[in-house]
Protein backbone atom coordinates (compact mmCIF):
# COMPACT_ATOMS: atom_id res chain seq x y z
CA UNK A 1 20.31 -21.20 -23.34
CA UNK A 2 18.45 -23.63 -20.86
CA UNK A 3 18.07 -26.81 -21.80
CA UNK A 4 14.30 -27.92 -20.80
CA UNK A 5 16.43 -31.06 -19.06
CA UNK A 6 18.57 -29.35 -16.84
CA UNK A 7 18.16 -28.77 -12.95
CA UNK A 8 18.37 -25.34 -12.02
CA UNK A 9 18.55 -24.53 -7.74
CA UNK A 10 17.31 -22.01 -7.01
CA UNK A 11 19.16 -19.17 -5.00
CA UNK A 12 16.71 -16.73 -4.24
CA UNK A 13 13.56 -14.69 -4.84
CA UNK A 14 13.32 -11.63 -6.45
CA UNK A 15 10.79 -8.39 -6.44
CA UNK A 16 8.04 -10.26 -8.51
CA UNK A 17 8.37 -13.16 -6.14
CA UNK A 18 10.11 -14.99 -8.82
CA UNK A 19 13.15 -17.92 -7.87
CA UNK A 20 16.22 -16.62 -9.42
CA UNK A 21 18.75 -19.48 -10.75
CA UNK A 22 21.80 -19.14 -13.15
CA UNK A 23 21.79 -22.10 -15.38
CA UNK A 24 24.99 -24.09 -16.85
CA UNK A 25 26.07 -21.16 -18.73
CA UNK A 26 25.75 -18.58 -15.92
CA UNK A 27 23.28 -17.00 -17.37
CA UNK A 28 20.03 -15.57 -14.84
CA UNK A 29 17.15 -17.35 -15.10
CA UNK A 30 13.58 -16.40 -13.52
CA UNK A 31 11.51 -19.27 -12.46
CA UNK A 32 7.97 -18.70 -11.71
CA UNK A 33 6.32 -20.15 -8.49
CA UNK A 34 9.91 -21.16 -7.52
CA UNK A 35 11.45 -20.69 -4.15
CA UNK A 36 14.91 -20.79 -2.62
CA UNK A 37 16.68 -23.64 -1.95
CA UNK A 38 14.70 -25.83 -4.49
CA UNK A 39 15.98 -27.66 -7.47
CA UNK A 40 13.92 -27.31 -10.88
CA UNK A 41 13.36 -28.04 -14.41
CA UNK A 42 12.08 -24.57 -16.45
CA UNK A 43 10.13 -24.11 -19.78
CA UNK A 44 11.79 -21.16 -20.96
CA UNK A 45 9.04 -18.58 -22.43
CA UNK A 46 11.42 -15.23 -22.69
CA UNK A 47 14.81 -15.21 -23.57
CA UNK A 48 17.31 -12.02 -23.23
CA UNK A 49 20.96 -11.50 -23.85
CA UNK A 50 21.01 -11.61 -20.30
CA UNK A 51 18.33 -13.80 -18.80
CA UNK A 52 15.67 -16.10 -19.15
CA UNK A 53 12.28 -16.43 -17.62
CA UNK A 54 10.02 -19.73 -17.34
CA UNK A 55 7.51 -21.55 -15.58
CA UNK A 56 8.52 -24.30 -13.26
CA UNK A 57 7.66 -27.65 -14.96
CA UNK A 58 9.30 -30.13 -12.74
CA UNK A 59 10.91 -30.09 -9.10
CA UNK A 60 12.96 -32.44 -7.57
CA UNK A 61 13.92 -30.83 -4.12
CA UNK A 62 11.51 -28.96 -2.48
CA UNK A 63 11.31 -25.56 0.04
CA UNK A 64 10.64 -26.47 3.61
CA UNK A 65 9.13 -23.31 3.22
CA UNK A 66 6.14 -24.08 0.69
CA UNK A 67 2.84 -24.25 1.36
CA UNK A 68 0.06 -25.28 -0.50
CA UNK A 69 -1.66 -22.14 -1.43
CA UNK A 70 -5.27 -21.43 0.59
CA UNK A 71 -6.98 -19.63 -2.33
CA UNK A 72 -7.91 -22.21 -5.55
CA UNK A 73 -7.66 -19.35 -8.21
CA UNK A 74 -4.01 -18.96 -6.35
CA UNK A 75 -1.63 -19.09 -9.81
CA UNK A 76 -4.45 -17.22 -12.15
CA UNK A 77 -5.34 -14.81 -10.28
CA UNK A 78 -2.99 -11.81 -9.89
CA UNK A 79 -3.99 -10.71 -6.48
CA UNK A 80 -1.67 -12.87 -4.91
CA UNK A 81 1.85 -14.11 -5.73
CA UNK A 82 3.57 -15.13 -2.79
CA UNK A 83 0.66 -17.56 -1.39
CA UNK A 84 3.04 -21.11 -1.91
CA UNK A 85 5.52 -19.13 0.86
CA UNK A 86 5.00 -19.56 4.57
CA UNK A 87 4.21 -15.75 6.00
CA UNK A 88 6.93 -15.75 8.16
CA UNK A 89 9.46 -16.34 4.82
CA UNK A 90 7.42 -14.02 2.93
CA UNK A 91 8.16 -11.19 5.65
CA UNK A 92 11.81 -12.31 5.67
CA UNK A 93 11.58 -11.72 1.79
CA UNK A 94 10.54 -8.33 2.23
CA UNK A 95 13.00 -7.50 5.05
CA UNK A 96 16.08 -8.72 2.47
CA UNK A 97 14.44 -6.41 -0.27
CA UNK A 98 14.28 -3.49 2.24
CA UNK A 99 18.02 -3.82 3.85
CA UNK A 100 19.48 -4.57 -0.20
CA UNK A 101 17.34 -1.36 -1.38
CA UNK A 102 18.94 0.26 1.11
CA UNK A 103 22.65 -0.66 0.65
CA UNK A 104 22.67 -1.05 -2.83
CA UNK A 105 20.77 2.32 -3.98
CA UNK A 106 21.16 4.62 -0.87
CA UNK A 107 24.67 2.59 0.48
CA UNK A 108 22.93 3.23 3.99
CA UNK A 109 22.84 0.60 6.46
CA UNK A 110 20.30 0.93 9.68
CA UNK A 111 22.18 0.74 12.36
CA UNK A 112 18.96 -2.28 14.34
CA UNK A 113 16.54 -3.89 12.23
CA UNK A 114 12.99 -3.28 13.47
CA UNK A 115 11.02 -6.35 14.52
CA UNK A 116 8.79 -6.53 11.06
CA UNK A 117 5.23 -5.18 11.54
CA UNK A 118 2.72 -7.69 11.02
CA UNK A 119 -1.03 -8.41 11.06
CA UNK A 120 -4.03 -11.02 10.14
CA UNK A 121 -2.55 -12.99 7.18
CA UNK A 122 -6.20 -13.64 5.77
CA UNK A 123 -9.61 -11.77 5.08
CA UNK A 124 -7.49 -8.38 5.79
CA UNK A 125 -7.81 -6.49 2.52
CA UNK A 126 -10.61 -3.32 3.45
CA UNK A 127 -10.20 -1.79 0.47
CA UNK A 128 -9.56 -2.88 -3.12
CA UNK A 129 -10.23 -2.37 -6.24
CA UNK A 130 -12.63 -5.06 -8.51
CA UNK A 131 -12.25 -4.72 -11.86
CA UNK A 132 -15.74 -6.07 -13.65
CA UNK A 133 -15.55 -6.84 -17.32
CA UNK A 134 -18.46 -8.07 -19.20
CA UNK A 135 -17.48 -10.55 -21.57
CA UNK A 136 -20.55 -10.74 -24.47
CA UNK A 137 -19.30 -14.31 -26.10
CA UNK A 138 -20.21 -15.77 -22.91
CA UNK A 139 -22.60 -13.39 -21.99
CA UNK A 140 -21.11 -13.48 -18.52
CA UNK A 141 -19.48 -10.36 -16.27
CA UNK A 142 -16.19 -10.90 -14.41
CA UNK A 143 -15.92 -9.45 -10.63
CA UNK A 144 -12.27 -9.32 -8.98
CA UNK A 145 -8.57 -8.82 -9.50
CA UNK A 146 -6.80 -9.12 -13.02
CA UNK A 147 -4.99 -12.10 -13.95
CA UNK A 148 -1.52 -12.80 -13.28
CA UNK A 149 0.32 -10.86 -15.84
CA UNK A 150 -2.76 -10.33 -18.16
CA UNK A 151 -5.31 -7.44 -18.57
CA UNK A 152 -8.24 -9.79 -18.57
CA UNK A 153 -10.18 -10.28 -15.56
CA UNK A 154 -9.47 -13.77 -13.76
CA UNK A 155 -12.78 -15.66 -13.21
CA UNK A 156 -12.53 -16.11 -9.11
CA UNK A 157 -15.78 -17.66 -6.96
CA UNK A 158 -14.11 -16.27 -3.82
CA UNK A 159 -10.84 -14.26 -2.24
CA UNK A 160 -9.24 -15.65 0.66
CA UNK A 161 -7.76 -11.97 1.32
CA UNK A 162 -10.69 -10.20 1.32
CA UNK A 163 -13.28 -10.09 4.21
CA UNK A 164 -15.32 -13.05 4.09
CA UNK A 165 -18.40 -11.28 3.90
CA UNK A 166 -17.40 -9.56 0.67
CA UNK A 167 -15.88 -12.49 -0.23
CA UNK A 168 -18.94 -14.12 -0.53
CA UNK A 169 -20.46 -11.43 -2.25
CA UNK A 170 -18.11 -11.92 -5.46
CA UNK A 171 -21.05 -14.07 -7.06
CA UNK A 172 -23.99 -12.27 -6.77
CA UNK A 173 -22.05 -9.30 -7.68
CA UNK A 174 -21.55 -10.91 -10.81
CA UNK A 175 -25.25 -12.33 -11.27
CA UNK A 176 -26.22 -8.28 -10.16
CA UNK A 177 -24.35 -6.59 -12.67
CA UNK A 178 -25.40 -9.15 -15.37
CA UNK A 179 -29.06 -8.12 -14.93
CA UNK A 180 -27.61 -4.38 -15.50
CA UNK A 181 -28.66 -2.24 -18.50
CA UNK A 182 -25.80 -0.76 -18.38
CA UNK A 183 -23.39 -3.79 -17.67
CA UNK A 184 -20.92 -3.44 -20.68
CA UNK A 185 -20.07 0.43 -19.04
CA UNK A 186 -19.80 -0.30 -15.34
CA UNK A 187 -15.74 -0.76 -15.12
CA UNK A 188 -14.82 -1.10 -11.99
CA UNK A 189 -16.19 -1.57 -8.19
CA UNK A 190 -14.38 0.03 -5.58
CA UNK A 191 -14.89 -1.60 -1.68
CA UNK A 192 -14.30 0.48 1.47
CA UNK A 193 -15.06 -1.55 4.84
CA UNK A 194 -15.17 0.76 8.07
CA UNK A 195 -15.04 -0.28 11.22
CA UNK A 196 -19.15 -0.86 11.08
CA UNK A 197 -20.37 -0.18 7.40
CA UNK A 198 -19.48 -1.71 4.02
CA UNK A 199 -19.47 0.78 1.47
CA UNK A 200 -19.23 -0.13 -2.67
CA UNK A 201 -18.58 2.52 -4.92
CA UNK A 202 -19.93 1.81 -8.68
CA UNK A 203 -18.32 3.00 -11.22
CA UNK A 204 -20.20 3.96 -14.42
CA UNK A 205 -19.81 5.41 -17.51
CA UNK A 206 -22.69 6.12 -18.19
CA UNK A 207 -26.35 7.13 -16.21
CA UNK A 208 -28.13 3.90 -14.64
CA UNK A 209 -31.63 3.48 -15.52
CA UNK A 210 -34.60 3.41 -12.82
CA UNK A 211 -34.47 -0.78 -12.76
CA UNK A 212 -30.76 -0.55 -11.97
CA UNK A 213 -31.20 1.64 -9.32
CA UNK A 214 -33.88 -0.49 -7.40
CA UNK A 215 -31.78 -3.81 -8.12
CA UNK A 216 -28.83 -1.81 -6.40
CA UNK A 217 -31.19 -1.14 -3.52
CA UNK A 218 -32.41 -4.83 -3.33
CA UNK A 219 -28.72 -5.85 -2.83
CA UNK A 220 -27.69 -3.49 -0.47
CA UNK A 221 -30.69 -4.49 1.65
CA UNK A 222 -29.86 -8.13 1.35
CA UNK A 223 -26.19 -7.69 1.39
CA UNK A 224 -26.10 -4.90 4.66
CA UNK A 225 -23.71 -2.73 2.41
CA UNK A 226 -24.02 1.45 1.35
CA UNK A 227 -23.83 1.68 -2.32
CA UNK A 228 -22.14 4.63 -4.25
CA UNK A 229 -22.54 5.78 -7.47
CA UNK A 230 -19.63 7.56 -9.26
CA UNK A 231 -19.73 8.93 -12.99
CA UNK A 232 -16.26 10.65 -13.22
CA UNK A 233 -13.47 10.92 -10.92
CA UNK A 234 -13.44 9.87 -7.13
CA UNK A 235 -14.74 13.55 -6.58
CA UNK A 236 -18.30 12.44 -7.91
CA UNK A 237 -18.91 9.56 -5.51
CA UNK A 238 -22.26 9.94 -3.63
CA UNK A 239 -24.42 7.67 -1.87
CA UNK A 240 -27.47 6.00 -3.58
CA UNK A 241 -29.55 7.31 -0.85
CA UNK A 242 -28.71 10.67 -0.85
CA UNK A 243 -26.87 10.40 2.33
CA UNK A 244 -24.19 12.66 3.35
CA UNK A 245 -22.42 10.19 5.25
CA UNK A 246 -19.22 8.61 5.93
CA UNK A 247 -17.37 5.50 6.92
CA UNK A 248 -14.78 5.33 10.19
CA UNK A 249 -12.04 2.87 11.36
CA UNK A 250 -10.71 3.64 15.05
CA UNK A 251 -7.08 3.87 16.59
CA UNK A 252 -7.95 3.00 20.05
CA UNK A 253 -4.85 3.17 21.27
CA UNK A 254 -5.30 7.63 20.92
CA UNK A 255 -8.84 7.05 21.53
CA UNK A 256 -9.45 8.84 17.40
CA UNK A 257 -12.45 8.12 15.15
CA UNK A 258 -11.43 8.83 11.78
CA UNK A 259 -13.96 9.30 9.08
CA UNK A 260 -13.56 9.26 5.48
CA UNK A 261 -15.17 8.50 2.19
CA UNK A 262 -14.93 5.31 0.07
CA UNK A 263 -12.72 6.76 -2.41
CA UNK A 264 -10.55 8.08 0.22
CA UNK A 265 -6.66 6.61 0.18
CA UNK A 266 -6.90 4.90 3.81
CA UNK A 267 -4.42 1.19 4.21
CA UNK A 268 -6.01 -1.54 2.96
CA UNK A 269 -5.04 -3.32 6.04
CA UNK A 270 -6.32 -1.67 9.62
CA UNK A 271 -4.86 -4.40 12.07
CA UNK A 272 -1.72 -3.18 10.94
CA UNK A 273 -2.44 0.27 10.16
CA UNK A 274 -3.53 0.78 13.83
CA UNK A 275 0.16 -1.06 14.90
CA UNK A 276 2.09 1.02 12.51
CA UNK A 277 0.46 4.35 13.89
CA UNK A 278 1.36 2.99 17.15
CA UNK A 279 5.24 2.37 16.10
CA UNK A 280 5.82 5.36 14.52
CA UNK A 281 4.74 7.77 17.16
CA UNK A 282 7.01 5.63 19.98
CA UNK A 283 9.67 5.86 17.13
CA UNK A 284 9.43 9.71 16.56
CA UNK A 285 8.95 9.93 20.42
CA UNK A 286 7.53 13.61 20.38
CA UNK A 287 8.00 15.23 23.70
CA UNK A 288 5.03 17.69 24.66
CA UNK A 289 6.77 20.59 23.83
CA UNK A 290 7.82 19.69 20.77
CA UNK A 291 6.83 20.77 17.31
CA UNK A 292 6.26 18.23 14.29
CA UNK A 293 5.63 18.54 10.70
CA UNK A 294 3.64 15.57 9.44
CA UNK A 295 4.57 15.65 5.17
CA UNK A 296 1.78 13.74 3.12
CA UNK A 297 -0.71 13.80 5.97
CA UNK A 298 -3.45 12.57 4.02
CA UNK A 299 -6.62 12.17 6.26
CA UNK A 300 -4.40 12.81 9.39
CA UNK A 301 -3.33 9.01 10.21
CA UNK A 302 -0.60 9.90 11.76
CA UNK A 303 -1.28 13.82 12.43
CA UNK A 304 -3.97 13.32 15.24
CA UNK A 305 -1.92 10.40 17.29
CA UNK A 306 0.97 12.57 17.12
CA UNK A 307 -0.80 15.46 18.46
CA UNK A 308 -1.86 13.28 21.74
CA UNK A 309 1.84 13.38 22.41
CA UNK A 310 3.14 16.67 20.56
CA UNK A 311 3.04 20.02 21.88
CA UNK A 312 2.42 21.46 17.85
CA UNK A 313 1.72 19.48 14.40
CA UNK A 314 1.54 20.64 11.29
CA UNK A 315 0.30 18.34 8.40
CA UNK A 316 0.94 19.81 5.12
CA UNK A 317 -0.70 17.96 2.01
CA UNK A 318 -1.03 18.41 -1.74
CA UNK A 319 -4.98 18.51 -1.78
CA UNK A 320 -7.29 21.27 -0.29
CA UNK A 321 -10.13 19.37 -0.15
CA UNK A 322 -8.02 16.44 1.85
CA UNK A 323 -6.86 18.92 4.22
CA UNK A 324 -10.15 20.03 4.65
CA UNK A 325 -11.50 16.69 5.80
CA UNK A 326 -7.67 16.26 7.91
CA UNK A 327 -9.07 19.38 9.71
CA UNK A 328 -12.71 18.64 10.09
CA UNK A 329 -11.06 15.05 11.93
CA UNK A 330 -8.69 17.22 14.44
CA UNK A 331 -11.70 19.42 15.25
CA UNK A 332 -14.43 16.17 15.75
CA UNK A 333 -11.44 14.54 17.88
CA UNK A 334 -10.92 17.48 20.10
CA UNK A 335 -6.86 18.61 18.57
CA UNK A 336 -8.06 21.38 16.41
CA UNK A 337 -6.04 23.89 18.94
CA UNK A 338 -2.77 21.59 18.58
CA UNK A 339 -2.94 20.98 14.84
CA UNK A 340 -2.56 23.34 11.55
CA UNK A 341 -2.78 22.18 8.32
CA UNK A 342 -1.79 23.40 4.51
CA UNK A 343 -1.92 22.76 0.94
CA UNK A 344 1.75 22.15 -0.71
CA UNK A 345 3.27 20.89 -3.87
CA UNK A 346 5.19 18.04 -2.50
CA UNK A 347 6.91 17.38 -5.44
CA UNK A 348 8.43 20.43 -5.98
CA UNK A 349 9.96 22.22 -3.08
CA UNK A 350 12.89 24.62 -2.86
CA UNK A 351 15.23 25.10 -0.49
CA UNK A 352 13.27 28.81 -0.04
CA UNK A 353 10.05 27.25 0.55
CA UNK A 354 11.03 24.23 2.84
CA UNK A 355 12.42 27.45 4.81
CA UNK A 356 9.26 29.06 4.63
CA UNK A 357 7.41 27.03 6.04
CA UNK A 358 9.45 27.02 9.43
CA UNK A 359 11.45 24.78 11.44
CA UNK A 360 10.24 21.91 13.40
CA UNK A 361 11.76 19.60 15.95
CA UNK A 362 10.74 16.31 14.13
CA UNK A 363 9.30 14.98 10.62
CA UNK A 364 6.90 12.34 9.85
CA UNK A 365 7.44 11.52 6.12
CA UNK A 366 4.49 9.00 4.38
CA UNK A 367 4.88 9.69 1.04
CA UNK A 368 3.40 7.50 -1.93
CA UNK A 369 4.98 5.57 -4.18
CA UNK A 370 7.31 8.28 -5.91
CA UNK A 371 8.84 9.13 -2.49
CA UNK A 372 9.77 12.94 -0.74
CA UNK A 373 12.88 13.69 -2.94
CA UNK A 374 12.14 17.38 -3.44
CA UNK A 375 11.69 17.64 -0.22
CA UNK A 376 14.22 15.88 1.09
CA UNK A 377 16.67 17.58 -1.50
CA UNK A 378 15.45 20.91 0.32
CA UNK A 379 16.80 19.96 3.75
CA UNK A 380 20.15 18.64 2.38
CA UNK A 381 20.85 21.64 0.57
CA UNK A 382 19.55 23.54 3.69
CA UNK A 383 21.69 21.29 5.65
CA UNK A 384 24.71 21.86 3.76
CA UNK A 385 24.40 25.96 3.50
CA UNK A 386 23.16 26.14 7.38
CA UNK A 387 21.17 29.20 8.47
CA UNK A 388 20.47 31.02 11.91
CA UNK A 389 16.83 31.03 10.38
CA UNK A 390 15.99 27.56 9.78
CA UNK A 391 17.72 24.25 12.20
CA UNK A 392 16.71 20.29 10.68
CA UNK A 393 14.86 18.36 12.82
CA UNK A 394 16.93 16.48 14.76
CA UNK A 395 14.90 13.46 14.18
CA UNK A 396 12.75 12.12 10.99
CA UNK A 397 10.44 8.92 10.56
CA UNK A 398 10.05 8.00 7.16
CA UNK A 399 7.07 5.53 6.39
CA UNK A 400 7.31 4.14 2.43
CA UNK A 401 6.06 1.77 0.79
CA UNK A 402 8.31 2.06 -2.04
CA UNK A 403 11.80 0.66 -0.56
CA UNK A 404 13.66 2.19 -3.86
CA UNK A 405 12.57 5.37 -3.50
CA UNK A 406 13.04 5.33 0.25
CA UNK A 407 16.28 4.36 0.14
CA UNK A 408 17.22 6.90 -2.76
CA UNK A 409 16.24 9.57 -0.26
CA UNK A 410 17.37 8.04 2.48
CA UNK A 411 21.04 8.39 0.70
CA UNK A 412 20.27 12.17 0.75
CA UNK A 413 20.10 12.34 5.07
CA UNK A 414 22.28 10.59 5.46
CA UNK A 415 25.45 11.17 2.65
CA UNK A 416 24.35 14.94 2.54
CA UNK A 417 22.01 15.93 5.61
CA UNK A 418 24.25 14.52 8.17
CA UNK A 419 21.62 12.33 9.43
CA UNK A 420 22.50 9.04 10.17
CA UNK A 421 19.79 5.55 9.96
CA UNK A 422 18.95 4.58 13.32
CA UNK A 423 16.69 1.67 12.77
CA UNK A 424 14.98 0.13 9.59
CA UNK A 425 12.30 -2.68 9.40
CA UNK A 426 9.46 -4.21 6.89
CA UNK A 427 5.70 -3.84 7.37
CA UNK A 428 3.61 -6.59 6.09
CA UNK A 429 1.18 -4.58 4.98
CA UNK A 430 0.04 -6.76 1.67
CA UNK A 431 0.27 -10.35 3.03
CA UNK A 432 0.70 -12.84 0.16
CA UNK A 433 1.92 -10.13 -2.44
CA UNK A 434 4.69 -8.28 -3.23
CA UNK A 435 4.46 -5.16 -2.29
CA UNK A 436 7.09 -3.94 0.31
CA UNK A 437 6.09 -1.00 3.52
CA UNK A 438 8.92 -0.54 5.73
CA UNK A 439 9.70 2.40 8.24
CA UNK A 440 12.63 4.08 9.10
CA UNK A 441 14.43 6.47 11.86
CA UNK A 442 16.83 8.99 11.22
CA UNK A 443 18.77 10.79 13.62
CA UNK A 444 20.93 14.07 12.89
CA UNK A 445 24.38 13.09 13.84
């Protein structure tokens, strides 16, 4: 057990961004707010057979490393975790949880690490999601990100990750949905930013009343942002106006527009969106005649840059109505004779079907969170029973954002496929959290 005397250094951060220390009886200990290298005293507040975790009371060696953290709700607030770490150590961070996901779950090692992927360190977030909680002993509603560890709302003034315009808008958000009928039923607000238009989606449980709907107005004037009402699922969103409009960010480096809806999945961070786009097409390094399958293609992200360079892509996707609006952005960017596009269950694909659907000279893989591993599984076991029918593509780009479940699969191409990891690197994607994007390159050997 700890003592609440004893100095603990500590050796290293883990997922959570906490320090990780072994005290005097070897036993792990997670310190929170903690970094490597410093020396600390803990108040122990869980205790395992096999660890302890505490809050830093008392340091006596410091990080050259910490900083003191921009945002004043930094340490309540749950938006943020990593905000005491310079960037550059926080990238680092994630670059040592990508490379030991890698070895120690997939035992692959990329052959060159990838200069890390990074972008504006502040005011980058586009989209997130505000919880809004209306607390009736106070008789006071809540706007912004849950607190650290806690389902409760954390009471934040401002967000140094968000845009500073909607940063600023966090308080009279607050004094808007206050003057609400409906305030105790209005969970969540969703923000989109586009390249030109701010777009808030309201969620609410039930129907707004005619004086909520003209102080909605009254702020969107003031405020230059679209309003959207939703009832149910994202499916319902539609403008206040009536408008059948959209929102657009551009990747100038294709020269593509691409529209979508605020309740779209787009990255929450465009700078490097756009730079990521721009690194995995060099990566895959489509030739024109090639042909490219583009799994997960979402909006078409990645499916209309790599058409500027491909002779064929395909992007295959889970949802009609996304591929729908993928294929209404190839034809309103001019690639609607170099692209196809079709509805798949991701999730569950046998060898038969991966077959099916046809050969193709390289993969783009951007899967969410749970990864590609049916498909994936498919080509290994294709891969391993080989057919004059069907050939691998000889090179695959895997974008995650999950590094365990990127490097479970990427133990499949490369301990069964016969691929083998080119190159491997982390995308700061979420500066100031903890959440981990990397790419990847694998070659068939």
């Amino acid at each position: 057990m700890t003592n609440s005397e004893e100095w603990l250094r500590i050796e290293s951060l883990d997922l959570e961004a906490q320090g990780v220390a072994h005290n005097a009886e070897g036993k792990v200990v997670f310190v929170e707010d903690a970094l490597p290298g410093e020396e600390v005293q803990v108040a122990v507040r869980r205790r395992k057979n096999n660890w302890e975790q505490g809050a830093l009371v008392a340091m006596r060696s410091e990080s050259s490393q910490r900083v003191v953290p921009r945002c004043r709700h930094f340490g309540v607030c749950g938006g943020c975790a990593m905000q005491h770490l310079h960037v550059s150590a926080q990238v680092a961070t994630k670059q040592r949880a990508l490379e030991d996901a890698l070895w120690h779950l997939g035992k692959v090692k990329p052959e060159r690490v990838l200069r890390p992927i990074e972008g504006p360190a502040w005011g980058y977030r586009q989209r997130a999601r505000l919880s809004v909680r209306y607390v009736a002993k106070k008789s006071t509603v809540l706007v912004g990100f849950h607190e650290r560890k806690s389902s409760f709302v954390a009471e934040i003034a401002s967000c140094e990750v968000l845009p500073r315009h909607v940063s600023a808008m966090l308080l009279p958000l607050r004094a808007l949905v206050g003057m609400m009928h409906g305030r105790d039923r209005i969970p969540q607000i969703e923000l989109a930013v586009g390249d030109t238009t701010t777009a808030l989606v309201l969620r609410h449980l039930e129907p707004l009343v005619d004086d909520d709907l003209v102080r909605l107005r009254d702020f969107a004037a003031k405020h230059a942002v679209e309003w959207w009402l939703q009832s149910k699922g994202p499916g319902t969103a539609r403008r206040l106006d009536g408008a059948a409009s959209t929102l657009d960010y551009a990747l100038p480096e294709f020269g593509i527009r691409m529209p979508f809806r605020p309740t779209d999945f787009t990255q929450v961070n465009r700078d490097v969106n756009r730079t990521l786009v721009a690194r995995a097409v060099a990566l895959l390094a489509p030739e024109a005649g090639d042909s490219v399958i583009d799994w997960f293609c979402g909006l078409g992200n990645f499916t209309l840059p790599l058409a500027t360079r491909a002779g064929s892509v395909l992007g295959i996707e889970g949802s009609a109505p996304l591929v729908e609006r993928a294929r209404e952005a190839a034809v309103l960017n001019g690639f609607a004779d170099k692209t196809r596009f079709a509805v798949r269950n991701l999730f569950e694909m046998p060898p038969e079907n991966l077959s099916e659907i046809g050969a193709a000279d390289r993969w783009l893989i951007d899967p969410p969170r749970e990864g590609a591993f049916a498909i994936v599984k498919a080509l290994a076991e294709l891969a391993e029973s080989p057919n004059d029918s069907w050939r691998p593509p000889k090179r695959i780009v895997y974008v995650s954002c999950n590094p365990a479940t990127l490097a479970r699969d990427a133990g499949l191409l490369v301990h069964r496929a016969g691929y083998r990891c080119g190159a491997a690197g982390a995308v700061n994607m979420f500066p100031h959290t903890t959440h981990v994007e990397s790419i990847a390159v694998f070659d068939k050997s």
